[in-house]
Protein backbone atom coordinates (compact mmCIF):
# COMPACT_ATOMS: atom_id res chain seq x y z
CA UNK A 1 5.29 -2.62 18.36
CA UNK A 2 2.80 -3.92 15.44
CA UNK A 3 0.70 -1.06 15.89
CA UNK A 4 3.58 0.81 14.38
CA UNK A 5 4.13 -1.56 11.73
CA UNK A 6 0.12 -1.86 10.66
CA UNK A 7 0.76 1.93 10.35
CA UNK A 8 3.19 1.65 7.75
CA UNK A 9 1.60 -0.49 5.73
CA UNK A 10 -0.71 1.59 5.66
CA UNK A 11 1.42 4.27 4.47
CA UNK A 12 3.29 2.16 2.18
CA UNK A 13 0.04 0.77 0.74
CA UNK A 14 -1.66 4.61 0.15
CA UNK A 15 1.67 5.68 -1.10
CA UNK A 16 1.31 2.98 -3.77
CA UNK A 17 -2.39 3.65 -4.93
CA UNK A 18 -1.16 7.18 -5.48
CA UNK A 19 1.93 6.33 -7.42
CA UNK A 20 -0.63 4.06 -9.76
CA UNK A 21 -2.91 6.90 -10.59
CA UNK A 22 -0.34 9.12 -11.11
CA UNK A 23 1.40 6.22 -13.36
CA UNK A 24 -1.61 5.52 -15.18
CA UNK A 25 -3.90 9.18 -15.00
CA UNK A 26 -1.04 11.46 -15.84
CA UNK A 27 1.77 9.39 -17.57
CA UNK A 28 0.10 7.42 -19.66
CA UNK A 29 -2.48 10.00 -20.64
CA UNK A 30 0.47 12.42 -21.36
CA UNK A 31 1.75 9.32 -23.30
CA UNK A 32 -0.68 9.01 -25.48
CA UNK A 33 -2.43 12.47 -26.20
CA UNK A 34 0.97 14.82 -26.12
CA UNK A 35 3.90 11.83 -27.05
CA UNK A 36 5.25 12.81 -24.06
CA UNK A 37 7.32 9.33 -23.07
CA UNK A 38 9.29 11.04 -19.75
CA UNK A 39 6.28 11.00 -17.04
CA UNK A 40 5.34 7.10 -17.34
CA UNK A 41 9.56 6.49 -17.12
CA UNK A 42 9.75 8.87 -13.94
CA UNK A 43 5.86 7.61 -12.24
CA UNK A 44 6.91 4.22 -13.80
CA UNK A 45 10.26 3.72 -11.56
CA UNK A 46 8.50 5.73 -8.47
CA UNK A 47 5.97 2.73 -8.32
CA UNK A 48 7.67 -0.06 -9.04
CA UNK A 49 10.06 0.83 -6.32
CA UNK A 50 7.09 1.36 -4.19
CA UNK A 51 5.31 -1.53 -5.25
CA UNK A 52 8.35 -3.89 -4.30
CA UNK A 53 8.77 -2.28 -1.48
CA UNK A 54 5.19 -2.74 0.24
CA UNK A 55 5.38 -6.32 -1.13
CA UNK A 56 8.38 -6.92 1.16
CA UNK A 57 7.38 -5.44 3.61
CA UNK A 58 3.97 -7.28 3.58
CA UNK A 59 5.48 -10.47 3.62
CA UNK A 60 7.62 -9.69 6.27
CA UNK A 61 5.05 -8.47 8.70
CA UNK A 62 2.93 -12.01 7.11
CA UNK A 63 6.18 -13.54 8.67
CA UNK A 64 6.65 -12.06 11.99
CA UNK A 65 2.87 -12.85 12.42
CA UNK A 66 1.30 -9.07 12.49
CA UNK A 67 -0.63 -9.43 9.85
CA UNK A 68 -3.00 -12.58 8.77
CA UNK A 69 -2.71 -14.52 5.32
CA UNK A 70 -5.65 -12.79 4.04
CA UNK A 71 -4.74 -9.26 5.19
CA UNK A 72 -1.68 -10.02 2.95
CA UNK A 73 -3.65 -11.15 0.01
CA UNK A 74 -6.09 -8.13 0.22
CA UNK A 75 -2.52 -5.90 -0.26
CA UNK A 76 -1.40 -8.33 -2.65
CA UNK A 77 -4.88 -7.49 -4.54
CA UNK A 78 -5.34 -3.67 -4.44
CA UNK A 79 -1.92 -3.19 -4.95
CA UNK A 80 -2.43 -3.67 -8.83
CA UNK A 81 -6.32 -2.47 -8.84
CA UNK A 82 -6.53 1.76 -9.23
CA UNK A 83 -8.18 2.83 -5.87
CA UNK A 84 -8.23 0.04 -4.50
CA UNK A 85 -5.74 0.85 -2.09
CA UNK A 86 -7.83 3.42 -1.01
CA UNK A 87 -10.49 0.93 0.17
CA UNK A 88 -8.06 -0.98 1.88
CA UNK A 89 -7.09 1.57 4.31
CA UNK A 90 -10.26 1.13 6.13
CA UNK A 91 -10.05 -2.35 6.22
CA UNK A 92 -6.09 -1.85 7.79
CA UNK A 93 -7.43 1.54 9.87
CA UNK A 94 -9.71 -1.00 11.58
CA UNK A 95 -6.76 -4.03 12.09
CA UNK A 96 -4.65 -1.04 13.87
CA UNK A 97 -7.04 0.50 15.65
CA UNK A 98 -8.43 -2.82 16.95
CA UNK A 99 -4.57 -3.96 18.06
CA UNK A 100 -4.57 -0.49 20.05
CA UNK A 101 -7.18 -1.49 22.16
CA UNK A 102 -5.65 -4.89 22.73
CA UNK A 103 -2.30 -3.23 23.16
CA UNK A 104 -3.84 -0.42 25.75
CA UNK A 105 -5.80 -3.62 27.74
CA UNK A 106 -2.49 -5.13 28.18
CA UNK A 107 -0.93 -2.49 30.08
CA UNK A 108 -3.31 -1.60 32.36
């Protein structure tokens, strides 16, 4: 069951690095070069709905004791840093795959 979960934070977490650059490469640059106000409103609302999103679910897994305090502060972090979140998913690739083994030991 976590293995799922560490594999939508994942998700969550990627979706949100994109929704950033796309925020702050194409919106903002449109903003300010072409006066064009509409992209940062529409990339704007995609990540801040993404952002809360993987911050509640975070905390929730922090909760239910899948992930660690300082898994949850490393999301915490490169949610606001551009490509950071992109870093991170090695560091979570690792925390799933690692809970697969466990989880395949246990059944045997």
């Amino acid at each position: 069951m976590p293995i799922r979960h560490l594999h939508y934070l994942r998700i969550l977490s990627f979706t949100d690095g994109v929704t950033l650059l796309l925020t702050m490469g194409i919106g903002s640059t449109l903003k300010r070069l072409a006066d064009i106000h509409e992209p940062v409103y529409v990339f704007g609302m995609l990540h801040g709905i993404v952002f809360i999103t993987l911050a509640i679910y975070t905390f929730y897994l922090l909760a239910r004791g899948v992930v660690s305090f300082r898994t949850t502060c490393l999301v915490a972090i490169a949610s606001v840093i551009p490509f950071a979140p992109f870093f991170l998913d090695r560091h979570l690739k690792r925390l799933e795959d690692g809970r697969a083994v466990v989880a395949a030991t246990q059944v045997e």
